[in-house]
N, C-alpha and C. Protein backbone atom coordinates (compact mmCIF):
# COMPACT_ATOMS: atom_id res chain seq x y z
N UNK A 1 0.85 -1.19 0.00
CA UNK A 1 0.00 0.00 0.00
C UNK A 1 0.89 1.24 0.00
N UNK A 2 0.71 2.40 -1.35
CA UNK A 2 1.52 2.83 -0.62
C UNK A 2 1.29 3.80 0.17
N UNK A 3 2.40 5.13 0.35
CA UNK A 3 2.12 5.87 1.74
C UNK A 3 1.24 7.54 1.38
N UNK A 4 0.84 7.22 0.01
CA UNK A 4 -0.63 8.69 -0.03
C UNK A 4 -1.96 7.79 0.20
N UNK A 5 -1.64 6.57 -0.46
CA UNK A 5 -3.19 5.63 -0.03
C UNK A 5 -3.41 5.62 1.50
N UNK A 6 -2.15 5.49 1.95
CA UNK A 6 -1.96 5.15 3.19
C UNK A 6 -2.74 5.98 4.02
N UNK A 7 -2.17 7.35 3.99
CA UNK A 7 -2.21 8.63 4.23
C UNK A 7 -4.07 9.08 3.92
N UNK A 8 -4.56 8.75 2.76
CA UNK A 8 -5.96 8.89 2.91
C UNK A 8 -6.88 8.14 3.20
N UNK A 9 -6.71 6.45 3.67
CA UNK A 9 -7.27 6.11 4.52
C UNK A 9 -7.47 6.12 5.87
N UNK A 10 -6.03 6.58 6.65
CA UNK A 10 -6.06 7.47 8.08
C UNK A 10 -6.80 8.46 8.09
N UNK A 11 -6.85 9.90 6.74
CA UNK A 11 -7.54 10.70 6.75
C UNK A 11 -9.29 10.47 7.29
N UNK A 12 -9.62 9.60 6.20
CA UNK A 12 -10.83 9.08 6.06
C UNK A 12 -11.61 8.15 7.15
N UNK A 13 -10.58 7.44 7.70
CA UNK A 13 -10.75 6.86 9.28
C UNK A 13 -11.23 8.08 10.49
N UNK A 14 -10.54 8.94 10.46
CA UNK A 14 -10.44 10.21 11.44
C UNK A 14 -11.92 10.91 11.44
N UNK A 15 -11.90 10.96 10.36
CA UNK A 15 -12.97 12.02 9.65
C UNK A 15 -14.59 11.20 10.23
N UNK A 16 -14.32 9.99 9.68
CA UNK A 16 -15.44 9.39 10.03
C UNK A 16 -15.91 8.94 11.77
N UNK A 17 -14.84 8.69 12.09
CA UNK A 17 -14.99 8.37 13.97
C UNK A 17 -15.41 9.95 14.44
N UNK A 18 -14.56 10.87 13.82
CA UNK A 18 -15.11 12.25 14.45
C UNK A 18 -16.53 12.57 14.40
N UNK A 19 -17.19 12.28 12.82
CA UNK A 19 -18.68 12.65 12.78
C UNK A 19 -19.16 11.48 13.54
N UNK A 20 -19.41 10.59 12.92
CA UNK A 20 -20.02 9.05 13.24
C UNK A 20 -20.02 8.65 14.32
N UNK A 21 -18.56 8.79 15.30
CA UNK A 21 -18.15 7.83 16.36
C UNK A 21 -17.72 6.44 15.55
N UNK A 22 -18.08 5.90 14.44
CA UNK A 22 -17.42 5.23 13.96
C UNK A 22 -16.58 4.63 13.23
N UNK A 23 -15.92 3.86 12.78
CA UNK A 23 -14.25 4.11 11.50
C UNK A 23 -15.01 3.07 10.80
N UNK A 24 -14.80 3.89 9.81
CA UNK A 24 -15.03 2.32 8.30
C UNK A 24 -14.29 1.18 8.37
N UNK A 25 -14.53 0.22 7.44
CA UNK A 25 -13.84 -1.10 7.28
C UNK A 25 -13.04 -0.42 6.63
N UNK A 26 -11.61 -0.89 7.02
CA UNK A 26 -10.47 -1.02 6.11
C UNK A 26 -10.36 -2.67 5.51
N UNK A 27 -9.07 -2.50 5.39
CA UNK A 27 -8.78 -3.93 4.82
C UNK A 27 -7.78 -4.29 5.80
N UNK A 28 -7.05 -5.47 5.79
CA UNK A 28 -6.51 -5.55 6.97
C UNK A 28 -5.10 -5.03 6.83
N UNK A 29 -4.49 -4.90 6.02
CA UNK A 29 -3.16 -4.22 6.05
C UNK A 29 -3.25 -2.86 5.89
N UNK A 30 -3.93 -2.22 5.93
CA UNK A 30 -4.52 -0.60 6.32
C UNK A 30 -4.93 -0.33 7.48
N UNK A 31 -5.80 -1.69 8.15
CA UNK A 31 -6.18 -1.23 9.57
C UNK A 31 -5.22 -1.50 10.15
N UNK A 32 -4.15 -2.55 9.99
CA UNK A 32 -2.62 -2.49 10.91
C UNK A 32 -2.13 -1.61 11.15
N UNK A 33 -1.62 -1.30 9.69
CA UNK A 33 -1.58 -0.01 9.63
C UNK A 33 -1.68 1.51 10.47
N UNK A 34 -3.16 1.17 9.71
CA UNK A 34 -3.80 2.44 10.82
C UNK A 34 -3.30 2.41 12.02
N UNK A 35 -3.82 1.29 13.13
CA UNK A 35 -3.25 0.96 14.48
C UNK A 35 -2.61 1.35 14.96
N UNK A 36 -1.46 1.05 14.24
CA UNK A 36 0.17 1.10 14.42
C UNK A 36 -0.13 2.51 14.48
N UNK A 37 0.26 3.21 13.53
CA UNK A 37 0.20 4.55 13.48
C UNK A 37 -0.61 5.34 14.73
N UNK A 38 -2.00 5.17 15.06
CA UNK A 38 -2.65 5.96 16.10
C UNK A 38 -1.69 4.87 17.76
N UNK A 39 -1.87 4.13 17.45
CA UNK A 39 -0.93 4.02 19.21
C UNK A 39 0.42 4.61 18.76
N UNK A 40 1.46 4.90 17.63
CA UNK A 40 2.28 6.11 17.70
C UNK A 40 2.22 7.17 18.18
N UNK A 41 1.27 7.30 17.70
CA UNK A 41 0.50 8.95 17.87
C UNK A 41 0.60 9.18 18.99
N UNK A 42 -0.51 8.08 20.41
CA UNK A 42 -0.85 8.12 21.41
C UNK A 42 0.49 8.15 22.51
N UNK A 43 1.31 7.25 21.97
CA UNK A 43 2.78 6.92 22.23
C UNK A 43 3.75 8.55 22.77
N UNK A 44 3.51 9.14 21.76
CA UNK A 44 4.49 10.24 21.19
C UNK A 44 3.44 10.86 22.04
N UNK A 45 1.99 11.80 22.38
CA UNK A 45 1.28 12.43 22.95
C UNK A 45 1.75 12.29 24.52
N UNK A 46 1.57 10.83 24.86
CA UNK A 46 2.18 10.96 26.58
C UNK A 46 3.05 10.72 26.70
N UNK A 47 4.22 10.70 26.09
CA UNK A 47 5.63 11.41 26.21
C UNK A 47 6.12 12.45 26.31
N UNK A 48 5.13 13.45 25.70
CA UNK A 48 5.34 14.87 25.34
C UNK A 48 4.51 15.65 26.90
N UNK A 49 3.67 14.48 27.05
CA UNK A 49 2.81 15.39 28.24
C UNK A 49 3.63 15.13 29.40
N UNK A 50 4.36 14.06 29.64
CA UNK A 50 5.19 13.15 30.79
C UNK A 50 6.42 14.26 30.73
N UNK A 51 7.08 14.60 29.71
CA UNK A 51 7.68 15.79 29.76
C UNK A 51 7.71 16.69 30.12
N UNK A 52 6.38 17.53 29.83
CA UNK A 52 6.05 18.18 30.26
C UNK A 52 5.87 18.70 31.93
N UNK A 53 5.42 18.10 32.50
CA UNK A 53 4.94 17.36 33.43
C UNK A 53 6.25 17.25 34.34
N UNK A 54 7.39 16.71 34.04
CA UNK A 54 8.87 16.31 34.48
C UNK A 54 9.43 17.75 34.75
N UNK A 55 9.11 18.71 33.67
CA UNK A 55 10.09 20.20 33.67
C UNK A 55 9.24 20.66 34.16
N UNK A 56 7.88 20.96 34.67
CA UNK A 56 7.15 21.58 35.70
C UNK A 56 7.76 21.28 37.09
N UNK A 57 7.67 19.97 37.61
CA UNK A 57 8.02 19.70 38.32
C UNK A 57 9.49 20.42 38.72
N UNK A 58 10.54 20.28 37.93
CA UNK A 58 11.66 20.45 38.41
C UNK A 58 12.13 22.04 38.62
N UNK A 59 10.89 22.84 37.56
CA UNK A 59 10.52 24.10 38.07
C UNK A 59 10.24 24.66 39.42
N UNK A 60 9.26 24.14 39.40
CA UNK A 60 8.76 24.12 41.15
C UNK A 60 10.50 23.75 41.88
N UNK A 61 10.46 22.22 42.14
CA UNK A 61 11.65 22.12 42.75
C UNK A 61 12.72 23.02 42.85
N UNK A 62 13.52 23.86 41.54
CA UNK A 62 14.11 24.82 41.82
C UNK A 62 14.08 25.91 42.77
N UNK A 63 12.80 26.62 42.19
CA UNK A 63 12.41 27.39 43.22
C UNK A 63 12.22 27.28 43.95
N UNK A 64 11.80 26.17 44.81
CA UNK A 64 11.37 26.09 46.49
C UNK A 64 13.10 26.42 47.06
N UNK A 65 13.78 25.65 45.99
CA UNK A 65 15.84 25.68 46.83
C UNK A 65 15.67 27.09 46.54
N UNK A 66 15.52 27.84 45.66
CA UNK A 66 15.79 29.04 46.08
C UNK A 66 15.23 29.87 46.87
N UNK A 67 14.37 29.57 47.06
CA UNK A 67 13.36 29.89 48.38
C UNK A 67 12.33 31.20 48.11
N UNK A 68 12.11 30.56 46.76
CA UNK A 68 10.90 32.09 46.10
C UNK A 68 9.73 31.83 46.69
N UNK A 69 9.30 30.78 47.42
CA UNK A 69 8.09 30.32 47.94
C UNK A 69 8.06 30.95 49.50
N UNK A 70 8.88 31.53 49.75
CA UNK A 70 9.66 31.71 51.56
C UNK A 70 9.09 33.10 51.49
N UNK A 71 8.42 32.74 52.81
CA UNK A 71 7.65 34.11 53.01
C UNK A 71 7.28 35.21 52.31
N UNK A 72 6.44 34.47 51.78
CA UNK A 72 4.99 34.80 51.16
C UNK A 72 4.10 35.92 51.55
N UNK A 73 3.79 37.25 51.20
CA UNK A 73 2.41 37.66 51.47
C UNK A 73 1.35 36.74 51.81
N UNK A 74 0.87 36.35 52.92
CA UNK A 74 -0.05 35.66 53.81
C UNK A 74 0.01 34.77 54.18
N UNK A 75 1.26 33.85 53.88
CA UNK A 75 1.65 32.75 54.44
C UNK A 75 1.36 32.33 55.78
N UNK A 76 0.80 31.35 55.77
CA UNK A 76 0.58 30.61 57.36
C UNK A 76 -1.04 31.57 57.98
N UNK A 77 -1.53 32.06 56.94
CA UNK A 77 -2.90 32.93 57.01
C UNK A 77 -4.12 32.26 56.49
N UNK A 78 -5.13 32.57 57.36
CA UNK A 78 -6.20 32.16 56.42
C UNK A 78 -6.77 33.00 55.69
N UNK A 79 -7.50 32.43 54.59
CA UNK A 79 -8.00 32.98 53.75
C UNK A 79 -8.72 33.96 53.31
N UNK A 80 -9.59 34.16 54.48
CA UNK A 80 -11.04 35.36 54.52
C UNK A 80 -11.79 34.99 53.15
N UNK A 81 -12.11 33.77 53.27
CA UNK A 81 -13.23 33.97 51.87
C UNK A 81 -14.32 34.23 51.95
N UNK A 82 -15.08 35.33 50.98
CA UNK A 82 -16.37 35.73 52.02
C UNK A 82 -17.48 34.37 51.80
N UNK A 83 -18.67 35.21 52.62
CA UNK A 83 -19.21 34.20 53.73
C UNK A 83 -20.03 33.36 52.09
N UNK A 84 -20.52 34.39 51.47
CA UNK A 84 -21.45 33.90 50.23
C UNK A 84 -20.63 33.83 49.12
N UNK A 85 -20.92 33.00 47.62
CA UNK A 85 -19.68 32.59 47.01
C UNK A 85 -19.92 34.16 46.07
N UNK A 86 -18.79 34.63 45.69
CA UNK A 86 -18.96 35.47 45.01
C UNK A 86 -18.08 35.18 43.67
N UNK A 87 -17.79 35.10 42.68
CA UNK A 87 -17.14 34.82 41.66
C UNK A 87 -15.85 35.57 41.59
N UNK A 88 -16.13 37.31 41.77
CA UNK A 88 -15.00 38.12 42.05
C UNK A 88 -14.55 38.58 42.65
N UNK A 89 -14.24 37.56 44.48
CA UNK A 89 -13.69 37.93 45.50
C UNK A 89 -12.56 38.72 45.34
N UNK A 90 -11.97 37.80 44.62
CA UNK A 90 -10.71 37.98 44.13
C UNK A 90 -10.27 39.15 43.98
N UNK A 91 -10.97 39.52 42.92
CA UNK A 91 -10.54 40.98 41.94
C UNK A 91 -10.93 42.40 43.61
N UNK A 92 -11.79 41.76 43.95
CA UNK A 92 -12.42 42.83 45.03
C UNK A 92 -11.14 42.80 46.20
N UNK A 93 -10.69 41.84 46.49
CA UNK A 93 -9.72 42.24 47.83
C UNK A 93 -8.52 42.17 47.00
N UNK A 94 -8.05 42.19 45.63
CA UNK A 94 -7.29 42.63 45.14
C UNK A 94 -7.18 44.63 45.37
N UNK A 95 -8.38 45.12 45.12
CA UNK A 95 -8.57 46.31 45.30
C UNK A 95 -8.80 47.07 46.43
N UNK A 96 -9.07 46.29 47.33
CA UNK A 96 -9.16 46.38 48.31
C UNK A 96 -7.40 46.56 49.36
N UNK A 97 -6.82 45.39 48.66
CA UNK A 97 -5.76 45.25 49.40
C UNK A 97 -4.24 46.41 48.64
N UNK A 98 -4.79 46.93 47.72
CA UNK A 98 -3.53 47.44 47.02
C UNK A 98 -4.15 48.99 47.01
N UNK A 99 -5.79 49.49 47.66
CA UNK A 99 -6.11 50.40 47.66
C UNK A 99 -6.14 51.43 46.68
N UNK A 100 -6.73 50.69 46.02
CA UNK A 100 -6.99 51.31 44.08
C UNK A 100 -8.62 51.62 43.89
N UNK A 101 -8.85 52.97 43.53
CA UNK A 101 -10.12 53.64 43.58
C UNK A 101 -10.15 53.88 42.02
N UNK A 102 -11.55 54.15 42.20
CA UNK A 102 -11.78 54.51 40.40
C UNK A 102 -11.67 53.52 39.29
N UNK A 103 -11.33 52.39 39.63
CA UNK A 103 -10.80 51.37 38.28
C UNK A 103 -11.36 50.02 38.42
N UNK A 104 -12.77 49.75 39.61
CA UNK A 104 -13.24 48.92 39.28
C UNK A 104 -14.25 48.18 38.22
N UNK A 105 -14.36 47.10 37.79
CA UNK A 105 -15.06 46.80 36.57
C UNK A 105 -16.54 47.23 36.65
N UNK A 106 -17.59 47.47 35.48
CA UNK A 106 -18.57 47.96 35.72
C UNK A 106 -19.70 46.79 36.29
N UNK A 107 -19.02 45.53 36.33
CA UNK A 107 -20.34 44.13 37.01
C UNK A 107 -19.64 44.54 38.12
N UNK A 108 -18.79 44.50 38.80
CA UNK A 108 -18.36 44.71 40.00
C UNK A 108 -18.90 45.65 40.43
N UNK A 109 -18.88 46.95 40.17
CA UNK A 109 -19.63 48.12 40.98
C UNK A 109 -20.74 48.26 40.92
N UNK A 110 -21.81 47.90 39.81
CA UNK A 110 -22.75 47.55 39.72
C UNK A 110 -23.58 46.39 40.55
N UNK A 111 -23.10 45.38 40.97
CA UNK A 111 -23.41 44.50 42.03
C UNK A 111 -23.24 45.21 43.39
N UNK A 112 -22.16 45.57 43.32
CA UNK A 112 -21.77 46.58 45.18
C UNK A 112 -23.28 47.24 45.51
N UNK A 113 -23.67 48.27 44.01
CA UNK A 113 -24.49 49.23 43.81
C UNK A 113 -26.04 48.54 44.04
N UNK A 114 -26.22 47.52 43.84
CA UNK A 114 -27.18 46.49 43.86
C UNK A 114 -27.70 45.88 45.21
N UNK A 115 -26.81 45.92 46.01
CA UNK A 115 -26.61 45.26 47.27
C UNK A 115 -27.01 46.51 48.09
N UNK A 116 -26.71 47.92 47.58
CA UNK A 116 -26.77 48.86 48.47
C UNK A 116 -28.17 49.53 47.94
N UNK A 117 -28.81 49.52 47.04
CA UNK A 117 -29.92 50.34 46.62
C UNK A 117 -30.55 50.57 47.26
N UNK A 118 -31.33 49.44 48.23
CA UNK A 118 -32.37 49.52 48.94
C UNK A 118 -32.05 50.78 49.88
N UNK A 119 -31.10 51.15 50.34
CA UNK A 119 -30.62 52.39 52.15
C UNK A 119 -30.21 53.21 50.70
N UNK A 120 -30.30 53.14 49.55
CA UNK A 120 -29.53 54.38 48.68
C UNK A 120 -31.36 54.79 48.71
N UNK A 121 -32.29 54.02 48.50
CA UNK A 121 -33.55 54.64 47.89
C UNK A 121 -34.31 55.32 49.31
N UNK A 122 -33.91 54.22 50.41
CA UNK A 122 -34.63 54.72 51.44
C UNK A 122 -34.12 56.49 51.91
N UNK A 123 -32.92 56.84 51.42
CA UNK A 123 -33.10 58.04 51.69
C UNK A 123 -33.04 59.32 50.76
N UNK A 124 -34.02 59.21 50.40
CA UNK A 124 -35.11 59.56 49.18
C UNK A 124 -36.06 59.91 50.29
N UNK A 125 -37.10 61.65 49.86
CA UNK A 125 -38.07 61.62 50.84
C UNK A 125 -39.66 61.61 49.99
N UNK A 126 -39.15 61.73 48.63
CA UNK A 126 -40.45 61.79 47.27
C UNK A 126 -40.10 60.83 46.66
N UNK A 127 -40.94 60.54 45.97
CA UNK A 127 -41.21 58.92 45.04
C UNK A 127 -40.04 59.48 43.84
N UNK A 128 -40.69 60.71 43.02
CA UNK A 128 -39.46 61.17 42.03
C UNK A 128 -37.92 61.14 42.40
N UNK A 129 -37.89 61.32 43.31
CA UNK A 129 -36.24 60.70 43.83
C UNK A 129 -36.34 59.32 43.20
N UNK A 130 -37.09 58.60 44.30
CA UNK A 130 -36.53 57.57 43.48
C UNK A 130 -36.70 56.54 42.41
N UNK A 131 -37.82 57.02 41.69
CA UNK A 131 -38.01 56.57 40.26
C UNK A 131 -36.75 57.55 39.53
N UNK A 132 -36.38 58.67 39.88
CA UNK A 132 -35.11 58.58 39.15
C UNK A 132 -33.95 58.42 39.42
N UNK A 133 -33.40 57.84 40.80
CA UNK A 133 -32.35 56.82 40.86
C UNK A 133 -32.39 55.54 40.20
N UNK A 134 -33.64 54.96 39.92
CA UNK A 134 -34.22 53.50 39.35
C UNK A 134 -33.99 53.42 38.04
N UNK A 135 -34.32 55.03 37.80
CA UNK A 135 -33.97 54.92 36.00
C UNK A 135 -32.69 55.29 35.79
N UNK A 136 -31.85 55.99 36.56
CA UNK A 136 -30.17 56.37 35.91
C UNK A 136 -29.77 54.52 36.58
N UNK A 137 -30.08 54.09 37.18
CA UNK A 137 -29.33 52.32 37.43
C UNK A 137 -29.67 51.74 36.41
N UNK A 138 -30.81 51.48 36.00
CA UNK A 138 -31.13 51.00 35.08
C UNK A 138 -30.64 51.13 33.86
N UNK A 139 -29.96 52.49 33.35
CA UNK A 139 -29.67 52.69 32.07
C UNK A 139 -28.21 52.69 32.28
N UNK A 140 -27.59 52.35 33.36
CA UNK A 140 -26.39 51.85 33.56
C UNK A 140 -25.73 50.64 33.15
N UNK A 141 -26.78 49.88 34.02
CA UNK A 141 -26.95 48.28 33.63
C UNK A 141 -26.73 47.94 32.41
N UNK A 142 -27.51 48.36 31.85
CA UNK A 142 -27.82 48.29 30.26
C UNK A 142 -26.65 48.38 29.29
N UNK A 143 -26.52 49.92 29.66
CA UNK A 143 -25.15 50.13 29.10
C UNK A 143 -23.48 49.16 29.40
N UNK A 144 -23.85 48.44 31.15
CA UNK A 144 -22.67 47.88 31.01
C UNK A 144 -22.65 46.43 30.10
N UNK A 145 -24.17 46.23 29.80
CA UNK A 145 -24.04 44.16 28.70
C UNK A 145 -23.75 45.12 27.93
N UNK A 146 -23.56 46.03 27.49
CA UNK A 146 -23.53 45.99 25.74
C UNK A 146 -21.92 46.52 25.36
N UNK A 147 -21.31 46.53 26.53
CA UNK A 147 -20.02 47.32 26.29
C UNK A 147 -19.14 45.73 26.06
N UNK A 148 -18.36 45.49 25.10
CA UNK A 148 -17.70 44.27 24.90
C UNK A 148 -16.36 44.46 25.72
N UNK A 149 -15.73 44.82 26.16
CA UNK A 149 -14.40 45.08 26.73
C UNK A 149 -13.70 44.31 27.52
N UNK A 150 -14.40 43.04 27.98
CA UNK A 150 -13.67 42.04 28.80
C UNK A 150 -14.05 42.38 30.10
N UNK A 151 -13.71 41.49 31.19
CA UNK A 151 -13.94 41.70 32.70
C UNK A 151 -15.07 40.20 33.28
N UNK A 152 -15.61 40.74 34.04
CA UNK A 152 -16.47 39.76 34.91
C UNK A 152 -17.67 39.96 34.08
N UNK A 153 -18.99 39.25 33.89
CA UNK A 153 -19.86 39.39 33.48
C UNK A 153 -20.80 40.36 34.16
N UNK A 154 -21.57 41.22 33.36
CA UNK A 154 -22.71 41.80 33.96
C UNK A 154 -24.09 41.18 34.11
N UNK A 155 -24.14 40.28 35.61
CA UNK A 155 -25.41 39.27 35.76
C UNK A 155 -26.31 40.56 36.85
N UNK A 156 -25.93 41.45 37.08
CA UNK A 156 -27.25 42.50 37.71
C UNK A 156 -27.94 43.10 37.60
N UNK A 157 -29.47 42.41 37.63
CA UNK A 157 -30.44 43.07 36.89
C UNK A 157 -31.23 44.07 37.12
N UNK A 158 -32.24 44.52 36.04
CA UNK A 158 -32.90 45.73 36.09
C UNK A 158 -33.80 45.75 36.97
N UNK A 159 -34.36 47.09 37.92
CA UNK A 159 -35.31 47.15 38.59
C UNK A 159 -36.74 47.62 38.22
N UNK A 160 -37.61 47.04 38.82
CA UNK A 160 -39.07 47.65 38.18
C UNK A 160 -39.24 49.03 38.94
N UNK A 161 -39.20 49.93 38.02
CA UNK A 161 -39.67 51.23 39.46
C UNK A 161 -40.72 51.25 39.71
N UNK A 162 -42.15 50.68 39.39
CA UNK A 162 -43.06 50.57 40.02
C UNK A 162 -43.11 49.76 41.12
N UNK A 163 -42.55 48.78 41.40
CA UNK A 163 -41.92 47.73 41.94
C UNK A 163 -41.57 48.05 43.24
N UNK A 164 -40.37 49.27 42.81
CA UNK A 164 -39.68 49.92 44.28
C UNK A 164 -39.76 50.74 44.71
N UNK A 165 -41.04 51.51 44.09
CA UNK A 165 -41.80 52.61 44.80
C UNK A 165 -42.53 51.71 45.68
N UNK A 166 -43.51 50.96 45.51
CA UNK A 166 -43.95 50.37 46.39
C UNK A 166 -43.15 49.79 47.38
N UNK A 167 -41.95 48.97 47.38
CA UNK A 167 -41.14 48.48 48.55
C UNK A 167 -40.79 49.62 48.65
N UNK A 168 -40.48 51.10 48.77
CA UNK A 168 -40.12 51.80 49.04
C UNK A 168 -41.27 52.45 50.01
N UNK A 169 -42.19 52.54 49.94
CA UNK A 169 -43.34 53.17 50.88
C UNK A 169 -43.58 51.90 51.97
N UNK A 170 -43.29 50.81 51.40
CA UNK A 170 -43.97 50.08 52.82
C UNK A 170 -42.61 50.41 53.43
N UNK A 171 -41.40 49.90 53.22
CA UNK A 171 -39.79 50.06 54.02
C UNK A 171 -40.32 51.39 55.28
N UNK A 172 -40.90 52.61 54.42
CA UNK A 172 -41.00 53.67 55.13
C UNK A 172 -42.13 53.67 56.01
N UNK A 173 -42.87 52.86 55.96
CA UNK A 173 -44.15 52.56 56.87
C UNK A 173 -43.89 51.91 58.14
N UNK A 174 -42.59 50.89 57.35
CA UNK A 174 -42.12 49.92 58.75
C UNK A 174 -41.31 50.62 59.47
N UNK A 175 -40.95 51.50 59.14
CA UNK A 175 -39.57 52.85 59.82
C UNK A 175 -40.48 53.47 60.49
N UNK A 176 -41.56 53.71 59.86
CA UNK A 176 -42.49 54.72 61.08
C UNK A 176 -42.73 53.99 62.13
N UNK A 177 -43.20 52.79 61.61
CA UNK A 177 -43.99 52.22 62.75
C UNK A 177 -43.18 51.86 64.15
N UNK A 178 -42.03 51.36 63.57
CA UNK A 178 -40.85 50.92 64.53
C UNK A 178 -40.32 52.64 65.11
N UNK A 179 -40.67 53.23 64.80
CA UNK A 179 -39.83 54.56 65.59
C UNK A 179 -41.10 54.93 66.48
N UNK A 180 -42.07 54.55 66.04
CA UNK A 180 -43.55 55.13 66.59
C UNK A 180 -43.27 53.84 68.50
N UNK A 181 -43.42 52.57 67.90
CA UNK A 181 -43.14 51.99 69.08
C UNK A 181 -41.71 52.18 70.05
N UNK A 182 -40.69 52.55 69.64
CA UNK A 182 -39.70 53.04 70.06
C UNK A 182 -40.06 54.23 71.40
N UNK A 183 -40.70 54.68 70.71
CA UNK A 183 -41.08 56.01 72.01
C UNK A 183 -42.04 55.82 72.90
N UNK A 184 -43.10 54.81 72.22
CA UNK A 184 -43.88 54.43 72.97
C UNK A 184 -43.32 53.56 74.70
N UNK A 185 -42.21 52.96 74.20
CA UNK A 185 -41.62 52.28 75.32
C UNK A 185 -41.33 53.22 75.82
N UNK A 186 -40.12 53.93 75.38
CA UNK A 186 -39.37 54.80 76.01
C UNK A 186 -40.17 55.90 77.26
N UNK A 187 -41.53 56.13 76.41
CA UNK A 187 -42.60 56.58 77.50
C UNK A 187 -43.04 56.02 78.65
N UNK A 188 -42.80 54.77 78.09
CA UNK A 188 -43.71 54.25 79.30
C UNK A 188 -42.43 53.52 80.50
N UNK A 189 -41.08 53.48 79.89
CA UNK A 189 -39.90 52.92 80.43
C UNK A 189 -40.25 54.79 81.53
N UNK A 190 -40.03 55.84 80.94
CA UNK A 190 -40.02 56.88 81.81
C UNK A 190 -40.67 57.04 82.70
N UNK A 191 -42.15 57.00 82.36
CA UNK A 191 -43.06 56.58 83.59
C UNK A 191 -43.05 56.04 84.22
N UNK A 192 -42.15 54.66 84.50
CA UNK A 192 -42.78 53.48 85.20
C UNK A 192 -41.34 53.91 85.99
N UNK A 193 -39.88 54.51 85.70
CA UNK A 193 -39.45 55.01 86.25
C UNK A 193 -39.53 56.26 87.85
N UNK A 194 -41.11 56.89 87.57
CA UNK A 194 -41.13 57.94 88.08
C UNK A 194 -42.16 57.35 89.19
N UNK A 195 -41.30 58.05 90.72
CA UNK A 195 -42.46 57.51 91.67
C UNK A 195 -44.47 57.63 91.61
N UNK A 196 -44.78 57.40 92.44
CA UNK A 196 -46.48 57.58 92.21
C UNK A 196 -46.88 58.65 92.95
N UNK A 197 -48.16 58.95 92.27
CA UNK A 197 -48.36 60.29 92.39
C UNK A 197 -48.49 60.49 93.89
N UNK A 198 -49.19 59.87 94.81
CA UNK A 198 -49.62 59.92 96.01
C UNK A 198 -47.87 60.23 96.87
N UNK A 199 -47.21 59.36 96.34
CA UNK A 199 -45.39 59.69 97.07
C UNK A 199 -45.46 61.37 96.91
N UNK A 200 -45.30 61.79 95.78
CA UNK A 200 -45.07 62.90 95.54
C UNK A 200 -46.18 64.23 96.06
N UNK A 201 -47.18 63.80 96.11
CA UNK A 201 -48.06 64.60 97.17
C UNK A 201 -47.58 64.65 98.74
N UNK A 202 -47.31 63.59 99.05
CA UNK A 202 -46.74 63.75 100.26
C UNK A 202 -45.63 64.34 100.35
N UNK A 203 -44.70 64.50 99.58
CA UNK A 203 -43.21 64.74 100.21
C UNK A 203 -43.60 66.71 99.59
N UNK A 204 -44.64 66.95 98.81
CA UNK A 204 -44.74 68.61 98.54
C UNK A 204 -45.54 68.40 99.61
N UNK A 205 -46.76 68.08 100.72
CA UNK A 205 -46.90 68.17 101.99
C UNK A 205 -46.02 68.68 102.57
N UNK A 206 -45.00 67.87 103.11
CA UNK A 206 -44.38 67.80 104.21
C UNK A 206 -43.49 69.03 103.79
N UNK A 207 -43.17 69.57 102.15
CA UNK A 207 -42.33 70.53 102.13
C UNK A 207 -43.27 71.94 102.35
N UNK A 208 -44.27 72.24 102.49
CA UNK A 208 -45.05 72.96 102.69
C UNK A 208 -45.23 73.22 104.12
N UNK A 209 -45.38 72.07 104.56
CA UNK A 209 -45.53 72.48 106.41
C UNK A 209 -44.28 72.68 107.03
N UNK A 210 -42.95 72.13 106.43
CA UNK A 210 -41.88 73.23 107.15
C UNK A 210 -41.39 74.92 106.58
């Protein structure tokens, strides 16, 4: 056989296991052939990876003798990973730790911004406040899927402002109400503090008759 026949029945073998999952009949001194040739292949592949693999290793090994691994920024530290998984811890106590303002990605600040809306809207004292904080976020958002530039993904979504006007009036209902009972104790903590009236009649008595 010779070695272009050769050569396009390997082709044609390949081609077909790739679509198919399965290899045509050869004949039998082609499929030897073949054989031979793909355990070469396979042969020569984990040799190259075992290599690979060998000079990593001896990489590492170097460096530990030189001692590039020796005291480390945080070595013998734990981790602080926060409590919920976040995808871009990372990048965040990167910035955090090298104290770099202004240059975070726009899913990143946008999530921060997300997390904080609710105490950003509550202090808002008219609804137009904050139907138009709802709409400049919103057209933020927007603007950050469509910007191609690389980074973390923008997964933070849009708000309904009808939505958060309403959680926005009850939030402020439950603020009243809780400040309303707040004093109510506090009233009655004062009172229950203060002697009874009959004590206090007596002791302006007794300051009257001397």
């Amino acid at each position: 056989m010779s070695e272009r026949n050769f050569d396009e029945e390997r082709r044609l073998r390949r081609a077909a296991v790739a679509r198919f999952g399965v290899a045509p009949e050869l004949n039998g001194a082609a499929e030897s052939e073949t054989d031979a040739t793909s355990d070469e292949d396979d042969n020569a592949a984990s040799q190259r990876m075992e290599q690979k693999t060998l000079w990593v290793d001896l990489q590492v090994r170097r460096a530990i003798e030189r001692g590039d691994f020796a005291n480390l920024p945080g070595a013998g530290k734990p981790l602080h990973l926060p409590e919920q998984h976040d995808p871009d811890w990372w990048v965040k106590r990167l910035i955090e730790r090298e104290n770099i303002t202004g240059v975070a990605p726009p899913a990143i600040a946008l999530r921060d911004e997300d997390a904080e809306l609710d105490e950003t809207l509550d202090r808002e004292w008219a609804e137009d406040g904050v139907r138009r904080l709802i709409e400049d976020f919103n057209r933020r958002v927007v603007e950050a899927r469509r910007q191609l530039t690389g980074g973390p993904p923008v997964i933070t979504k849009t708000r309904d402002a009808d939505q958060e006007v309403e959680r926005w009036r009850e939030r402020r209902a439950a603020a009243r109400e809780a400040a309303r009972r707040r004093r109510a104790v506090a009233a009655a903590a004062a009172e229950a503090s203060r002697p009874p009236r009959s004590s206090r009649l007596r002791r302006l008595f007794h300051r009257h008759r001397r």
